[in-house]
C-alpha atoms as a PDB file:
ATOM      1  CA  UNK A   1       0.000   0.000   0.000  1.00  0.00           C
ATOM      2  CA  UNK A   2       2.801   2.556   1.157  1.00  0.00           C
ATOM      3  CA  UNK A   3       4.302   1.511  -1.989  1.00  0.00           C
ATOM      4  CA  UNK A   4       1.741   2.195  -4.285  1.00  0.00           C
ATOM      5  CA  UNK A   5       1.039   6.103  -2.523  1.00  0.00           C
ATOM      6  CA  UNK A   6       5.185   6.230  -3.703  1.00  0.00           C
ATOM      7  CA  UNK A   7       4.016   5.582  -6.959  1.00  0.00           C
ATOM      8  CA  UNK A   8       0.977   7.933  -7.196  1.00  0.00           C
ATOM      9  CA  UNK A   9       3.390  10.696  -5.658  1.00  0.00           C
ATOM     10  CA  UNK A  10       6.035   9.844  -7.883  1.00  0.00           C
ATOM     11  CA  UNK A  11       3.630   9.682 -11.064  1.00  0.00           C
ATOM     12  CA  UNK A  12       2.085  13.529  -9.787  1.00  0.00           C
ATOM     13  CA  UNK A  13       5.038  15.010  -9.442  1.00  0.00           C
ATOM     14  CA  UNK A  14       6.571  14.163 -13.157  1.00  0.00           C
ATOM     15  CA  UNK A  15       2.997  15.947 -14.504  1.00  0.00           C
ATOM     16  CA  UNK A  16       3.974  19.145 -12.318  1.00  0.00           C
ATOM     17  CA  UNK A  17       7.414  19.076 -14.022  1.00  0.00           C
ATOM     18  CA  UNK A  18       6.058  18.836 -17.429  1.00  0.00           C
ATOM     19  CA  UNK A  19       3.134  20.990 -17.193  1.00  0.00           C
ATOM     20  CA  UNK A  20       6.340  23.928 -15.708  1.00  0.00           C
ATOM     21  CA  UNK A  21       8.272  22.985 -18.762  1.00  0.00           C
ATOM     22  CA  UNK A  22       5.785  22.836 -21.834  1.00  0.00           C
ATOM     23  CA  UNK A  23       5.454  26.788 -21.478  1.00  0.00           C
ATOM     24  CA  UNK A  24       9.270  27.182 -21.555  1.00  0.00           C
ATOM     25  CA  UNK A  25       9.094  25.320 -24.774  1.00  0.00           C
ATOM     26  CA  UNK A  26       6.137  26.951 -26.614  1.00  0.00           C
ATOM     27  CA  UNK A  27       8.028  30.010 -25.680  1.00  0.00           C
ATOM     28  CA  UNK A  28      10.987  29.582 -27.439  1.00  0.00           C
ATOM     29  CA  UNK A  29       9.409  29.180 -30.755  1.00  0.00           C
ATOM     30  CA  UNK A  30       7.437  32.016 -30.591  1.00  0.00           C
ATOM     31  CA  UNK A  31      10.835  34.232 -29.865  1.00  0.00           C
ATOM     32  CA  UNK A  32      11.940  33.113 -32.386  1.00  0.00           C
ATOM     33  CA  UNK A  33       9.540  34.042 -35.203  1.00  0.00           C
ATOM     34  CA  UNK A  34       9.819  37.422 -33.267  1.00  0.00           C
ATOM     35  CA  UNK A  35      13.051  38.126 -34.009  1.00  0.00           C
ATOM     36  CA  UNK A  36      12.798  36.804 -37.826  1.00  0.00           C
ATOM     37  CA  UNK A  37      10.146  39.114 -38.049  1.00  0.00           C
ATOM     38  CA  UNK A  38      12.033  41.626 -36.997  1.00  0.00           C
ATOM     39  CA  UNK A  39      15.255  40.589 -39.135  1.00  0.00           C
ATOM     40  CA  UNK A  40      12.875  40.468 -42.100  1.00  0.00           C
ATOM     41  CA  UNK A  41      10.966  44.180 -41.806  1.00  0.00           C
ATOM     42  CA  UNK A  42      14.699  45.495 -41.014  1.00  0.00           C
ATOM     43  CA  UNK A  43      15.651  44.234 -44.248  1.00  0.00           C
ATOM     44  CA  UNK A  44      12.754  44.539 -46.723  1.00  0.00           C
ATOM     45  CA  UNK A  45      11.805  48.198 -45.158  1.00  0.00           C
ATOM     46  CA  UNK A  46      14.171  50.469 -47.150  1.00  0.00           C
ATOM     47  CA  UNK A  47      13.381  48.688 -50.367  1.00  0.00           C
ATOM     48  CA  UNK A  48       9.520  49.000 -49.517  1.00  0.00           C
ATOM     49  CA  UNK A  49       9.649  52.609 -48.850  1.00  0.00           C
ATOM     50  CA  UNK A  50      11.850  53.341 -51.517  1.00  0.00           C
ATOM     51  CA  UNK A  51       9.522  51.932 -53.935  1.00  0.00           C
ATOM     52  CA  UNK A  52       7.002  54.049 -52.414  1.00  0.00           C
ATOM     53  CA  UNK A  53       8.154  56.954 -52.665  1.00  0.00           C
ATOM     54  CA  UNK A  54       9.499  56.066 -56.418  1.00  0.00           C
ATOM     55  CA  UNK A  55       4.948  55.404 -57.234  1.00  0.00           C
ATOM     56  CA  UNK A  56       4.282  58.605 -55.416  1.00  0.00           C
ATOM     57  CA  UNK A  57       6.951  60.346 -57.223  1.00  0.00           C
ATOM     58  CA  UNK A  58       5.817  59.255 -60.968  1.00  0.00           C
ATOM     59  CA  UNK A  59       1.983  59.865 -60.007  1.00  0.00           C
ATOM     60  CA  UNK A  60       2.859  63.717 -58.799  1.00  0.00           C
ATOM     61  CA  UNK A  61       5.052  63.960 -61.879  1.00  0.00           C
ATOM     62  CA  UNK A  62       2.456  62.765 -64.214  1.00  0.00           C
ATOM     63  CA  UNK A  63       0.370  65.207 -62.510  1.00  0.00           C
ATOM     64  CA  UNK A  64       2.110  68.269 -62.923  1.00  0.00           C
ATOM     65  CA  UNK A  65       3.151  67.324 -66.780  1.00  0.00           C
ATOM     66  CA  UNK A  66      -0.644  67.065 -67.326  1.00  0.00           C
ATOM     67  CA  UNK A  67      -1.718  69.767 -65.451  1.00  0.00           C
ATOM     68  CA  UNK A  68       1.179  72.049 -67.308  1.00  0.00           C
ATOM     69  CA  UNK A  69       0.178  70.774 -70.615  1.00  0.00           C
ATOM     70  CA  UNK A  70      -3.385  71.961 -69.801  1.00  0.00           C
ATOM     71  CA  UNK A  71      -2.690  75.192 -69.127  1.00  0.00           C
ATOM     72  CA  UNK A  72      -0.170  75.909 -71.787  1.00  0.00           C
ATOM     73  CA  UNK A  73      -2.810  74.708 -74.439  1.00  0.00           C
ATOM     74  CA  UNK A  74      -5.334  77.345 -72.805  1.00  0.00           C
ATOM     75  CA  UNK A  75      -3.072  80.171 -73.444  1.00  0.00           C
ATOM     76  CA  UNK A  76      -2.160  78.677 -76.731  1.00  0.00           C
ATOM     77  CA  UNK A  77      -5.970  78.198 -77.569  1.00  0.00           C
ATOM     78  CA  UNK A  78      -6.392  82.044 -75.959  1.00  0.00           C
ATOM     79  CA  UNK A  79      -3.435  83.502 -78.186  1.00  0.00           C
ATOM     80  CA  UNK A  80      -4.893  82.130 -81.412  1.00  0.00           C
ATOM     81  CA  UNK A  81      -8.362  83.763 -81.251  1.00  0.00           C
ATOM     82  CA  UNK A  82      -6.443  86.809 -80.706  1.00  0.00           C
ATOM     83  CA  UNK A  83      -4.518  86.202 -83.553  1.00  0.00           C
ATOM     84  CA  UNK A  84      -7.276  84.874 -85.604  1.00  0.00           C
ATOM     85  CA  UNK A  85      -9.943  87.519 -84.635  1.00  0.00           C
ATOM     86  CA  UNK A  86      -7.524  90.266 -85.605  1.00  0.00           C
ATOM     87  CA  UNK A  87      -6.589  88.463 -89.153  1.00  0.00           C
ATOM     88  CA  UNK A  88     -10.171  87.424 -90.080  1.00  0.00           C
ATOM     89  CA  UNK A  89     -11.670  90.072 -90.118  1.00  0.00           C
ATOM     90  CA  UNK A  90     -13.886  91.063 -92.908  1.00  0.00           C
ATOM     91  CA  UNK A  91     -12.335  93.522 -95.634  1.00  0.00           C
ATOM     92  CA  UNK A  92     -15.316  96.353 -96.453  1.00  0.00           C
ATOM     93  CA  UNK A  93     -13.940  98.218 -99.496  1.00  0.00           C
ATOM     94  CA  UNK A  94     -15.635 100.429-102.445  1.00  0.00           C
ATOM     95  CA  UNK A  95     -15.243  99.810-106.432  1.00  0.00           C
ATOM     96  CA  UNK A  96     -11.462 100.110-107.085  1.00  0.00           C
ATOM     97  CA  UNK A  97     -10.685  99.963-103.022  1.00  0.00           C
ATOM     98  CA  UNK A  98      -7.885  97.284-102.584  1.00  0.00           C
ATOM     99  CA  UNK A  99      -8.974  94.668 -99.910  1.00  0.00           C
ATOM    100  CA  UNK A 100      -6.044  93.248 -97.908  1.00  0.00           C
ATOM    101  CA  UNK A 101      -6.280  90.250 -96.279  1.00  0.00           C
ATOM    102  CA  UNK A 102      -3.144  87.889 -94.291  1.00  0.00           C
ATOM    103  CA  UNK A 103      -2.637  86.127 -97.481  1.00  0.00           C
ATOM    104  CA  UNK A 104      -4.053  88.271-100.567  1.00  0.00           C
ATOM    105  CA  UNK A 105      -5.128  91.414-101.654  1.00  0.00           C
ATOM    106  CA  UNK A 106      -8.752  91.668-103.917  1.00  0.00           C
ATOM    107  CA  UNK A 107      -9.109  94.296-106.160  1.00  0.00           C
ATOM    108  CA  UNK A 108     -12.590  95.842-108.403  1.00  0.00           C
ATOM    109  CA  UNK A 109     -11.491  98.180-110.823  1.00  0.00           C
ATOM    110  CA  UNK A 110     -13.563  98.151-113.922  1.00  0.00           C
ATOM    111  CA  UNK A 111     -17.659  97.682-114.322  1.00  0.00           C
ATOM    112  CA  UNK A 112     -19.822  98.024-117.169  1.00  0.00           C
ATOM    113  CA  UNK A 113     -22.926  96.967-118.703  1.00  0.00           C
ATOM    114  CA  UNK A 114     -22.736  94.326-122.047  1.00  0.00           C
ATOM    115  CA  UNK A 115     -24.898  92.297-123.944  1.00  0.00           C
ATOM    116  CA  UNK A 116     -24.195  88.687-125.300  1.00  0.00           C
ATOM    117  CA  UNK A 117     -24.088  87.301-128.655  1.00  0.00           C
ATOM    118  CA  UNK A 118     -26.652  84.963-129.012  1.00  0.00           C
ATOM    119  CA  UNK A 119     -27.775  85.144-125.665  1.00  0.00           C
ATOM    120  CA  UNK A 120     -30.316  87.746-123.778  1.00  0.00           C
ATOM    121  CA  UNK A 121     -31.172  88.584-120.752  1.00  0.00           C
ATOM    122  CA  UNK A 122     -34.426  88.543-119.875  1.00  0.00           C
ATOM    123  CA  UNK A 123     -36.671  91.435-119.424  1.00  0.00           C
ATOM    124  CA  UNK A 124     -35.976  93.408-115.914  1.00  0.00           C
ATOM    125  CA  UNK A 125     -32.353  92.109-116.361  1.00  0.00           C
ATOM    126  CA  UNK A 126     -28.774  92.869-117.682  1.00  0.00           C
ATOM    127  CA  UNK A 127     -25.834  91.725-118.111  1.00  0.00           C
ATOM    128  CA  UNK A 128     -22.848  93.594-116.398  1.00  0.00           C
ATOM    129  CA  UNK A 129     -19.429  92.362-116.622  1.00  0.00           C
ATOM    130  CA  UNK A 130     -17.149  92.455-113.721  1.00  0.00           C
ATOM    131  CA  UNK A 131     -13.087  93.234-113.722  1.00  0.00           C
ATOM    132  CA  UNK A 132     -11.057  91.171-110.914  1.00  0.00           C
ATOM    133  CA  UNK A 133      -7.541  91.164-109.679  1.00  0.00           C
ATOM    134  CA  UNK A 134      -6.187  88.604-106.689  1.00  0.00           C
ATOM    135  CA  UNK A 135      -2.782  88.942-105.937  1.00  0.00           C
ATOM    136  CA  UNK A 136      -0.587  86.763-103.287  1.00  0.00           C
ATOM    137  CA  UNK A 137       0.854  88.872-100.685  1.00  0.00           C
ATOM    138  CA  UNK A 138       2.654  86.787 -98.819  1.00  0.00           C
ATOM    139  CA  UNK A 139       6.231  85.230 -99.334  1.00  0.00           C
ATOM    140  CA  UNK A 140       5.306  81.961-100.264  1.00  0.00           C
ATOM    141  CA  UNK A 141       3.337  79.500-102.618  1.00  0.00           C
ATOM    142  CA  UNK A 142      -0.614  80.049-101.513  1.00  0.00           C
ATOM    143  CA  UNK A 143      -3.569  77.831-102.626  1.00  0.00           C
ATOM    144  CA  UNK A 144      -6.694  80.098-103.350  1.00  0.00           C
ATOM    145  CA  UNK A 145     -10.116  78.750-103.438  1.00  0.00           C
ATOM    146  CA  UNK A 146     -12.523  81.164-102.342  1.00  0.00           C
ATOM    147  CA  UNK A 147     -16.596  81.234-103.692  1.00  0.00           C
ATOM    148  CA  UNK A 148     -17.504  84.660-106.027  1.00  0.00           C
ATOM    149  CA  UNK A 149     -21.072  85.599-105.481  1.00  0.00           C
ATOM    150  CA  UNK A 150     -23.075  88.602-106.435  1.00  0.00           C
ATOM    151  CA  UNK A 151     -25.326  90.352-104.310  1.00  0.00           C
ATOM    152  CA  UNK A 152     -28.238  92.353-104.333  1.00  0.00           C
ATOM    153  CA  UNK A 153     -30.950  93.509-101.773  1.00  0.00           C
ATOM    154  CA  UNK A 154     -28.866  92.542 -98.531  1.00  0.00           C
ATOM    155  CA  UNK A 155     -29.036  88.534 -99.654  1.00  0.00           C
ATOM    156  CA  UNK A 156     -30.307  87.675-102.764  1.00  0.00           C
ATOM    157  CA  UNK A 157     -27.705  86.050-105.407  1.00  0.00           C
ATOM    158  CA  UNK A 158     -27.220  86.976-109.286  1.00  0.00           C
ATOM    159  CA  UNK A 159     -26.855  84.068-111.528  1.00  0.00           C
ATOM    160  CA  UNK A 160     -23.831  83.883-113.434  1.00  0.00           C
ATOM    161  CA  UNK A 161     -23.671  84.443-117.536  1.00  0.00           C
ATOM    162  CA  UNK A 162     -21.797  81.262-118.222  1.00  0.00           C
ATOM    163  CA  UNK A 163     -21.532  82.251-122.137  1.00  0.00           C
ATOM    164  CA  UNK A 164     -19.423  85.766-121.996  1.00  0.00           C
ATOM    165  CA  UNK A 165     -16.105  85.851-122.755  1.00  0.00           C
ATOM    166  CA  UNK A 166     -14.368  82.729-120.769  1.00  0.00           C
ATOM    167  CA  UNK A 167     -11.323  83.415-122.677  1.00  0.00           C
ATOM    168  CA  UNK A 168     -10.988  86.214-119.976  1.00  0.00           C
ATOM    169  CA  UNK A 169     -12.791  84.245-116.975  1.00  0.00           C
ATOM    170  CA  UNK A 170     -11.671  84.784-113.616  1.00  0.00           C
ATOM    171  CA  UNK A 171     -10.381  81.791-111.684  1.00  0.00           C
ATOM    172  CA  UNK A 172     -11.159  82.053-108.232  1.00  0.00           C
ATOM    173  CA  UNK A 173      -9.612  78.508-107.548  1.00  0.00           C
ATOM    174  CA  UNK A 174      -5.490  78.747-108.602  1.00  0.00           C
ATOM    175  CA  UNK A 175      -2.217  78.314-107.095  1.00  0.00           C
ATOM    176  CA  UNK A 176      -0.431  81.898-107.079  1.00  0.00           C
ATOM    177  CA  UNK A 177       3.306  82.068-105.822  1.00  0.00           C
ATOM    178  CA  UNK A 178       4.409  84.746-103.820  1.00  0.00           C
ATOM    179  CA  UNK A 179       3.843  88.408-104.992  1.00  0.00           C
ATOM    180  CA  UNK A 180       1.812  86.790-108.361  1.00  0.00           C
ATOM    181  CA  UNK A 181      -1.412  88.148-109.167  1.00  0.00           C
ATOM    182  CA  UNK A 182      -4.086  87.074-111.434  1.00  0.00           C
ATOM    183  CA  UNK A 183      -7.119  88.651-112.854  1.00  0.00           C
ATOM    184  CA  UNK A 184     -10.397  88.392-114.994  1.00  0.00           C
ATOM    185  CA  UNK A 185     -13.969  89.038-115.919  1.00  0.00           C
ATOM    186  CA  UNK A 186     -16.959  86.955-114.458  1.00  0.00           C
ATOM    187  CA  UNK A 187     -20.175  88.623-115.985  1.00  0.00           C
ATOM    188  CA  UNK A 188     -23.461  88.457-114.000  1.00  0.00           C
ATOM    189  CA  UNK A 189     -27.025  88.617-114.437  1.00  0.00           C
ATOM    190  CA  UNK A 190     -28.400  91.578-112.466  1.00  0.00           C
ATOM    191  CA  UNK A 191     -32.071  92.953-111.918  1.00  0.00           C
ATOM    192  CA  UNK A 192     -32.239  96.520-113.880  1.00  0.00           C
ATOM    193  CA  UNK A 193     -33.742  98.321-110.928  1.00  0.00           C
ATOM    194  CA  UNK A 194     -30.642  96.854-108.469  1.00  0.00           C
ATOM    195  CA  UNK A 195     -28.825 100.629-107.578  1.00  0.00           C
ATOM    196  CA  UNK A 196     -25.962  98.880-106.314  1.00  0.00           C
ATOM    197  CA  UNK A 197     -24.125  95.054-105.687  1.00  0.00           C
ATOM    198  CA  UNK A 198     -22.120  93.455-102.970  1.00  0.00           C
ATOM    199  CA  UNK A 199     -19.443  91.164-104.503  1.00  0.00           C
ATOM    200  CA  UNK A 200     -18.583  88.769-102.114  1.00  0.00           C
ATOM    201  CA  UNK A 201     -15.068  87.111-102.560  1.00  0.00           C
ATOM    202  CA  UNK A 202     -14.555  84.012 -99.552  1.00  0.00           C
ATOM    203  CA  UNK A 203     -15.460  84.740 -95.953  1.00  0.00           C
ATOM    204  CA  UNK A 204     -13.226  88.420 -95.563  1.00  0.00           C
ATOM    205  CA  UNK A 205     -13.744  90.334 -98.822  1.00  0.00           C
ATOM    206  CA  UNK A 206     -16.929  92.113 -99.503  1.00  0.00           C
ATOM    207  CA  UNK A 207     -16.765  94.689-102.040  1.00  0.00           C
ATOM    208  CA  UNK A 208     -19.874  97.358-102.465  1.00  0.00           C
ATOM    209  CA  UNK A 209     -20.053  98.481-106.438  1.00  0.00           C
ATOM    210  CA  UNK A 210     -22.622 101.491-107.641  1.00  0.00           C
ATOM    211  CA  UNK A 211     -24.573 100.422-110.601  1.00  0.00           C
ATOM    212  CA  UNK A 212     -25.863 104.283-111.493  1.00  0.00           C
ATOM    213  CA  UNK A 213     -24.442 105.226-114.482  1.00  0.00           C
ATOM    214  CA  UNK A 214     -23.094 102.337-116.118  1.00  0.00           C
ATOM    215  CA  UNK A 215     -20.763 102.634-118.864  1.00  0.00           C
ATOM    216  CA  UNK A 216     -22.441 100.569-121.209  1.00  0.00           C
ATOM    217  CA  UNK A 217     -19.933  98.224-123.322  1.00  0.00           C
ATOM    218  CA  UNK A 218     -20.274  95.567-126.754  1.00  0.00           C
ATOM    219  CA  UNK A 219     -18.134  94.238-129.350  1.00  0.00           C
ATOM    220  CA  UNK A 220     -18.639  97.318-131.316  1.00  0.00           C
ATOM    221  CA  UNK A 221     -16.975  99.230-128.778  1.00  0.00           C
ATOM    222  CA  UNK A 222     -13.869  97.212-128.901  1.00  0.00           C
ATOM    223  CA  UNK A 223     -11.150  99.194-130.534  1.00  0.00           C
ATOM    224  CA  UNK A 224      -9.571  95.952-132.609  1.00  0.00           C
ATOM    225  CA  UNK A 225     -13.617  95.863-134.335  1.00  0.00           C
ATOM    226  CA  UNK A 226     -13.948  99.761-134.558  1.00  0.00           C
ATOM    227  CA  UNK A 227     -10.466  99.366-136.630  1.00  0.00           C
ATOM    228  CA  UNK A 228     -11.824  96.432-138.486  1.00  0.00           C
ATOM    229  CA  UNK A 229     -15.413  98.333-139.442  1.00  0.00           C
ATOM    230  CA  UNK A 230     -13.272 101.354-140.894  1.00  0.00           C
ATOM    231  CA  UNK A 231     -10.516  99.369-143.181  1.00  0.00           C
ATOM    232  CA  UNK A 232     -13.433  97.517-144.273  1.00  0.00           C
ATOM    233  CA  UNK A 233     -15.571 100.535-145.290  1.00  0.00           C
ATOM    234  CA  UNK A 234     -12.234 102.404-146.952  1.00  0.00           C
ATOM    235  CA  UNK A 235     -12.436  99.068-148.966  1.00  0.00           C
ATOM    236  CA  UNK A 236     -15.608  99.592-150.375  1.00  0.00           C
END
């Protein structure tokens, strides 16, 4: 009996020593992974923060660039209506006034009434033949394409005699190099009782021509027929 209380006592005490020791050896472990923890943050930190600040860097630089680039296209934008509202502007002139715009200079100096072989106008209407000179202004190679219109009462277009003279036509669609000039007639169909026309040359030429007292002009009148008339009558 006294030998089997030994035991018991024996047996109780060994638990006691091993339930002391098991927190010494969870312990241990857990150190441990503490310090490698520790090792590991020491290690990886600079390279973490100075990847960090190498994002932060690129996204505030992307910022700015797009933030300048914003801006500088506002004043650009600003600068170029200047520019373009001074140069655009619409060129008012009289009959033989030159009209100067960035790139050419327009020019009305002769008008006169005509008739058309084998052609009439018809009643209320004549024909009246318009003199035009374009010149490039600038000091290089310009394409020109601007519409020609006639106008009467504030907005209402002449038609265009297609049959006078196109040996002389004026091309309003050329290639002029610089300080070249061009010029023509166009002839247009306008109401007798119009007092005046507006010839409208592109979007910045308008030209104002008074139709009172219009020389009135044929083939008779032309000096190389008047010539021709006379040798033949000496002939006869």
């Amino acid at each position: 009996m006294k030998e089997m209380r030994q035991k018991e006592y024996e047996a109780s005490q060994r638990q006691s020593q091993n339930a002391a020791s098991a927190p010494q050896n969870t312990a241990a472990p857990k150190v441990a992974r503490t310090i490698t923890t520790v090792i590991v943050i020491l290690f990886f930190a600079p390279m973490i923060i100075g990847l960090l600040a190498t994002v932060i860097g690129t996204i505030v630089s992307i910022f700015e660039d797009n933030f300048s680039d914003n801006n500088y296209g506002y004043i650009e934008e600003s600068s170029a209506e200047e520019v373009s509202s001074v140069v655009q502007e619409v060129q008012r002139v009289n009959f033989n006034e030159t009209a100067q715009t960035a790139e050419y200079s327009f020019l009305c100096d002769e008008v006169y009434r005509t008739d058309i072989p084998y052609g009439g106008a018809d009643k209320g209407y004549m024909y009246v033949a318009f003199h035009f000179k374009v010149k490039n202004t600038t000091e290089s190679k310009i394409w020109i394409s601007n519409d020609l219109n006639c106008i009467y009462d504030g907005d209402i277009g002449c038609d265009r005699a297609w049959s006078f003279d196109e040996g002389k036509s004026f091309n309003s669609s050329l290639v002029l190099s610089a300080g070249i000039g061009t010029d023509g007639y166009i002839c247009y169909i306008v109401p007798e009782k119009a007092k005046s026309v507006v010839i409208s040359y592109g979007d910045y030429v308008r030209v104002n021509i008074d139709l009172r007292n219009l020389e009135y002009k044929t083939e008779s009148n032309d000096p190389d027929s008047e010539t021709d008339s006379e040798t033949n009558s000496d002939n006869n």
